[in-house]
Each structure stands twice: as C-alpha cells, then as structure tokens.
N, C-alpha and C. Protein backbone atom coordinates (compact mmCIF):
# COMPACT_ATOMS: atom_id res chain seq x y z
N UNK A 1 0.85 -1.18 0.00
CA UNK A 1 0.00 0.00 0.00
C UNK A 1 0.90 1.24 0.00
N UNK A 2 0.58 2.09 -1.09
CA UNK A 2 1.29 3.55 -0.80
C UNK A 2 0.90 4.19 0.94
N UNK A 3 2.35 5.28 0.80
CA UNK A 3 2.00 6.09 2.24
C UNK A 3 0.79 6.77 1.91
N UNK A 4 0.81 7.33 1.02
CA UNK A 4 -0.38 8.13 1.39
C UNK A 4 -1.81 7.50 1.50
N UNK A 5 -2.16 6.40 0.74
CA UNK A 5 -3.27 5.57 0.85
C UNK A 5 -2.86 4.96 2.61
N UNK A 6 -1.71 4.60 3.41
CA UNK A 6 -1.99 4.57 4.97
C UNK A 6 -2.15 5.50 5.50
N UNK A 7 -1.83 6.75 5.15
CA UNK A 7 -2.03 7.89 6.05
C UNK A 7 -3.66 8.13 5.64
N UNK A 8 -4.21 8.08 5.37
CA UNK A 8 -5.88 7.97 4.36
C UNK A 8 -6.13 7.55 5.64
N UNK A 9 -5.87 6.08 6.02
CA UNK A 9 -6.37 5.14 6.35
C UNK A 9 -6.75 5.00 7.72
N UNK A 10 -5.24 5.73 8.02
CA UNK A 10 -4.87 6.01 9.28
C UNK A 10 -5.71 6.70 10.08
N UNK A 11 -5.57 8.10 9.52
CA UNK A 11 -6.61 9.36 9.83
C UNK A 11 -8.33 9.16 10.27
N UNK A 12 -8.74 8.18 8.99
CA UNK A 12 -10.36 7.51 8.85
C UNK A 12 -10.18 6.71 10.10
N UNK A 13 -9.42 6.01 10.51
CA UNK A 13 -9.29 5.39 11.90
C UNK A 13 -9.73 6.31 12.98
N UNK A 14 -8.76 6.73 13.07
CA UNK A 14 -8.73 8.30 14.27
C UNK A 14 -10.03 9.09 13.98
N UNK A 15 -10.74 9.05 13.04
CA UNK A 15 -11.87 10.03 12.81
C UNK A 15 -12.94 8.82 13.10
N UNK A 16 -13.22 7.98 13.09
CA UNK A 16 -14.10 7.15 13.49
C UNK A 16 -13.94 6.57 14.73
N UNK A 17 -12.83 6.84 15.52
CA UNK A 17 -12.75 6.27 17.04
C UNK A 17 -12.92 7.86 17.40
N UNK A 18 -13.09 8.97 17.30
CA UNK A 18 -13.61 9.94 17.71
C UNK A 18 -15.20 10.40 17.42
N UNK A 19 -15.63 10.18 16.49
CA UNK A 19 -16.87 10.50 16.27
C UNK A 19 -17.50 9.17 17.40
N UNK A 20 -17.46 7.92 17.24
CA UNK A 20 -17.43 6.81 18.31
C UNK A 20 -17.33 7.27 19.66
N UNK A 21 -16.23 8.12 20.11
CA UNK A 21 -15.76 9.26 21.62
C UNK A 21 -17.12 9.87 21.65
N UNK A 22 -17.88 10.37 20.80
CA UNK A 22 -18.42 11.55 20.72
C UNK A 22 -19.74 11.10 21.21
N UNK A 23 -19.92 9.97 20.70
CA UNK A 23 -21.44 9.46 20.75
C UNK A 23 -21.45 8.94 21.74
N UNK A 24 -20.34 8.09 22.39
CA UNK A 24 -20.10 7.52 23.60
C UNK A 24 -20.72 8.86 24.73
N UNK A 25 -20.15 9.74 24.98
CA UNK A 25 -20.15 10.37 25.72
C UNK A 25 -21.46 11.03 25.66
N UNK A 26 -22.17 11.69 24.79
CA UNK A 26 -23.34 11.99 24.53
C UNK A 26 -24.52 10.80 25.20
N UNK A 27 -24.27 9.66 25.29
CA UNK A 27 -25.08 8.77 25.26
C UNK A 27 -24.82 8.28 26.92
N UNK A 28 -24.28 9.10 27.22
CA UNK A 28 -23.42 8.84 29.02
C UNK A 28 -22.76 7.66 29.35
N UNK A 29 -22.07 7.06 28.18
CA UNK A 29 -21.32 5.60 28.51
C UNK A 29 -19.68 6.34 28.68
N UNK A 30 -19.41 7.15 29.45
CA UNK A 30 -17.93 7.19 29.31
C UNK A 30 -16.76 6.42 29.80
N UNK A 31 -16.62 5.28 29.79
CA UNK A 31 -15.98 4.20 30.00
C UNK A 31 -15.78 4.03 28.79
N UNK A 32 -16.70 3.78 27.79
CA UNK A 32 -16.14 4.03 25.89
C UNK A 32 -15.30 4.95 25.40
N UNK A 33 -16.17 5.95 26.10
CA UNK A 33 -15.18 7.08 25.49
C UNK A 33 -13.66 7.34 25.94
N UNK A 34 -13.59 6.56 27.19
CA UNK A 34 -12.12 6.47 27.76
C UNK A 34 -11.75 5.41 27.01
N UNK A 35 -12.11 4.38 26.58
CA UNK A 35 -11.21 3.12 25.58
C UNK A 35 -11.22 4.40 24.45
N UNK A 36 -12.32 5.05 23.77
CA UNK A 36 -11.79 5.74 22.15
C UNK A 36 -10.95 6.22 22.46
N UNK A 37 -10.77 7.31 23.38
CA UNK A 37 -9.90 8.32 23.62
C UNK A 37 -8.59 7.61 23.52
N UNK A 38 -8.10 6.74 24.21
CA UNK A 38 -6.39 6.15 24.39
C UNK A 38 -6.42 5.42 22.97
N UNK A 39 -7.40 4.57 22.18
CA UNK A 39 -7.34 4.61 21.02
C UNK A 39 -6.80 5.42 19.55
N UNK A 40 -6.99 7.07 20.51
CA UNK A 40 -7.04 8.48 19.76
C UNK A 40 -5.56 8.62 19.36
N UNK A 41 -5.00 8.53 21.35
CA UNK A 41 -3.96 8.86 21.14
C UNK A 41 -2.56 7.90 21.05
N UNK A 42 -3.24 6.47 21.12
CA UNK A 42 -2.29 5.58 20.51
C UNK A 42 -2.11 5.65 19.13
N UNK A 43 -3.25 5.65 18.42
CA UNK A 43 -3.11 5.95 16.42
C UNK A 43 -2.33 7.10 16.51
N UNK A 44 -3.09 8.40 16.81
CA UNK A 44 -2.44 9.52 16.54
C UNK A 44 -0.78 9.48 16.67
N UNK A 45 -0.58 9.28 18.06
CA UNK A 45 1.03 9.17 18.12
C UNK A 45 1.87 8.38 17.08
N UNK A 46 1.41 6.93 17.16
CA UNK A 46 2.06 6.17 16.07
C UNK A 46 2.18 6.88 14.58
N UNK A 47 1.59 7.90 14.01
CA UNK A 47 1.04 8.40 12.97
C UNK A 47 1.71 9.46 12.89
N UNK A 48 2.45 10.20 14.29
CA UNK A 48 2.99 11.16 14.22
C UNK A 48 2.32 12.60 14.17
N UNK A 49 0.82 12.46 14.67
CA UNK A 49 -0.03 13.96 14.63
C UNK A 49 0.00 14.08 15.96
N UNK A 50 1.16 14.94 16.27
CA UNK A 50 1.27 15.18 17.78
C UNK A 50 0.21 16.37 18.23
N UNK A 51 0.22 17.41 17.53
CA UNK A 51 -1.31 18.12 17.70
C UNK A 51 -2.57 17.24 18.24
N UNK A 52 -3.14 16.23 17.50
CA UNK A 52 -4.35 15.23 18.13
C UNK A 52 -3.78 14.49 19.52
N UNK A 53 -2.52 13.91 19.47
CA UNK A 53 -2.16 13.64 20.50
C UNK A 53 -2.31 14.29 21.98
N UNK A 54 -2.45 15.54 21.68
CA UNK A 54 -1.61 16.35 22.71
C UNK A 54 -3.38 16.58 23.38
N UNK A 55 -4.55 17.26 22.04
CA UNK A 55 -5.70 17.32 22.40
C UNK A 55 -6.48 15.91 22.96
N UNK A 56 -6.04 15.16 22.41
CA UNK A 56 -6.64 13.80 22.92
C UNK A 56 -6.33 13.26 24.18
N UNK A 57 -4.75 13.13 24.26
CA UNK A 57 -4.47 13.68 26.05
C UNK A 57 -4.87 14.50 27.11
N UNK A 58 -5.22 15.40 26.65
CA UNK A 58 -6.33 16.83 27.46
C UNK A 58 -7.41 15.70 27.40
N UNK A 59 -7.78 15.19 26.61
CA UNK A 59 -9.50 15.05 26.87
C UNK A 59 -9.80 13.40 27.66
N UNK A 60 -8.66 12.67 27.63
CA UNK A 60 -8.42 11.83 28.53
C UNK A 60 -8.21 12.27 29.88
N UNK A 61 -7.49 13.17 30.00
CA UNK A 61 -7.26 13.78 31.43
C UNK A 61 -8.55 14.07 31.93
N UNK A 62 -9.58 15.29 31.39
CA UNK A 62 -10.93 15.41 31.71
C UNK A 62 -11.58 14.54 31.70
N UNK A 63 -11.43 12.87 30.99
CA UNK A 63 -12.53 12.18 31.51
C UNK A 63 -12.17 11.25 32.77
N UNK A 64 -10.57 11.49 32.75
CA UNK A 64 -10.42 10.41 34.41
C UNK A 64 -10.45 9.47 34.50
N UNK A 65 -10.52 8.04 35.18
CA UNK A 65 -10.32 7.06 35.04
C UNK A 65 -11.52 6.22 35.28
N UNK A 66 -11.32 4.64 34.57
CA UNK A 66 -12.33 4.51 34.34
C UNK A 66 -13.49 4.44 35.39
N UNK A 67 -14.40 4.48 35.35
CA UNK A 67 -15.58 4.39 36.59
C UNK A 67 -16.16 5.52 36.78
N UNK A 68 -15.09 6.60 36.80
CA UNK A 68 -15.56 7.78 37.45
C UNK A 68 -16.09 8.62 37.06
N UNK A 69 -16.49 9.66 37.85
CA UNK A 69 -17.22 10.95 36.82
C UNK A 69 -16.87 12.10 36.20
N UNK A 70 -16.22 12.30 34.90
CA UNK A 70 -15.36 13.12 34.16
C UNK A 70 -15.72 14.29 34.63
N UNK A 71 -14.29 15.24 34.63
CA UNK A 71 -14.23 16.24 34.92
C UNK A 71 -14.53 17.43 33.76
N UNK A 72 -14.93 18.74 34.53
CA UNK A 72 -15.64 20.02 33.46
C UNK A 72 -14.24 20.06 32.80
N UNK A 73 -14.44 20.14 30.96
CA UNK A 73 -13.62 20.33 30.47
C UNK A 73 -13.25 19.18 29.25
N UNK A 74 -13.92 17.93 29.27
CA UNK A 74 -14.13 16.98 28.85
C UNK A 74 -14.71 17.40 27.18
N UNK A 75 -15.99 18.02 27.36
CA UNK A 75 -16.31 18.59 26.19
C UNK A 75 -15.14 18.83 25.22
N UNK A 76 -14.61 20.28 25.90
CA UNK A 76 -13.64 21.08 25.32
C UNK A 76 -13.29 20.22 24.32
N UNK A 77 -12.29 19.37 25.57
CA UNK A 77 -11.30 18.44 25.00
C UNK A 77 -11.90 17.59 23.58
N UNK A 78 -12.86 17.17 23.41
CA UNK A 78 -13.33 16.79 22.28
C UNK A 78 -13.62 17.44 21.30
N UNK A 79 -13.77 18.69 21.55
CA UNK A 79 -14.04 19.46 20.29
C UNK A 79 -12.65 19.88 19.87
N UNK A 80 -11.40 20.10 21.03
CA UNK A 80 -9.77 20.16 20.64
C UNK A 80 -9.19 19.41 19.59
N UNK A 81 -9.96 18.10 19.45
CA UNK A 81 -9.36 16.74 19.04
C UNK A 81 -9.86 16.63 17.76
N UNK A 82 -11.26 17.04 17.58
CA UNK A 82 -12.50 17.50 16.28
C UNK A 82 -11.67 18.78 15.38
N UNK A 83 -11.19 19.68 15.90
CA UNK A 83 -10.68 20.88 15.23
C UNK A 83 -9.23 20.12 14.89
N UNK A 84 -8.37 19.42 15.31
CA UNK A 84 -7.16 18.95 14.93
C UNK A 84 -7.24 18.24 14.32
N UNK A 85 -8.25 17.31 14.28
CA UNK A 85 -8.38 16.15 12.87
C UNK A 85 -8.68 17.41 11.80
N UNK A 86 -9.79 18.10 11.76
CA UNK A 86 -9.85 19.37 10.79
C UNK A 86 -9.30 19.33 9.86
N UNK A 87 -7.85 20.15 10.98
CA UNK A 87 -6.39 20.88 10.49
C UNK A 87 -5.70 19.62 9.66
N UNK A 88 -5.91 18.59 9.76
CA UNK A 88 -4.96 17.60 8.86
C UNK A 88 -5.85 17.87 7.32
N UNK A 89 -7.09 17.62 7.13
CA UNK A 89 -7.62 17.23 6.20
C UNK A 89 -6.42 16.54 4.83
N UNK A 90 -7.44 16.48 3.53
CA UNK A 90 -6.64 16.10 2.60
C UNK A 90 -7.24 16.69 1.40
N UNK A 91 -6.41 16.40 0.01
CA UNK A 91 -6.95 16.66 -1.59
C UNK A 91 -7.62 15.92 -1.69
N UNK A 92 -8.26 16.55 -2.84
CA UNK A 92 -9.03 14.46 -3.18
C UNK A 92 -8.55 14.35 -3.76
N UNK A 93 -9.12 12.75 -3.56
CA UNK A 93 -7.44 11.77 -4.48
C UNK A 93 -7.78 12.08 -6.28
C-alpha cells in the first residue's frame, strides 16, 4: 500500500474512534469514550499527529479514570481533538 493511501487510512481510523468518543459520551457511557480516547492517542502518536495527541491527552485527562465521573472540560477536549483532525484534512485523491 502507498504512504499516502496509509495515512488515508490512518486518519479515517482516528476520525471514526472519535466521532465513536463523541457518541459515547453523549449517550453517558464514558468508559467508551475512555477506551476511544487512548485509542485516539495511541493511532495519533504512532502516525505522528502530535497536535491530536496532545488534544486527545487533554480530553483523557478530563474524563479520568475509568468508573468515574469526568471532569468540566471533557467537552472542550473533544471538540480540541474534532478541530485537529480538521487541520490535517486532505486533496481528493
């Protein structure tokens, strides 16, 4: 597979374990959204988008560990992570 068809691939990963974050949390299961989230920032890192990393780390921090009840700021953090996938976008192929 070309790089750029994995970096495609990559990204659609990370954008579907966040929209997944999104609904999780909306739907009050955040124990999901704590598996998407380290999901976020295991792809992201491996991938080298330290920007998503860094927001996806913030928004792990606000949701805390698992069980518990995420802290104000949680939102944010998801919409941090939403605006940094953004900023990558691509051409069409």
């Amino acid at each position: 597979m070309r790089n750029r068809d994995e970096t495609i691939l990559t990204v659609a990963e990370i954008v579907r374990d966040s929209a997944a974050m999104n609904e999780a949390a909306l739907a009050g299961d955040f124990d999901e959204a704590r598996f998407r989230v380290q999901l976020i920032v295991a792809k992201a890192d491996a991938a080298g988008y330290l920007d998503v990393v860094l927001a996806a780390a913030y928004t792990m921090d606000r949701l805390g560990p698992m069980g518990s009840t995420p802290r104000d700021g949680y939102g944010v953090g998801m919409l941090r992570v939403a605006g940094e996938l953004d900023k990558i976008g691509f051409d069409p192929l």
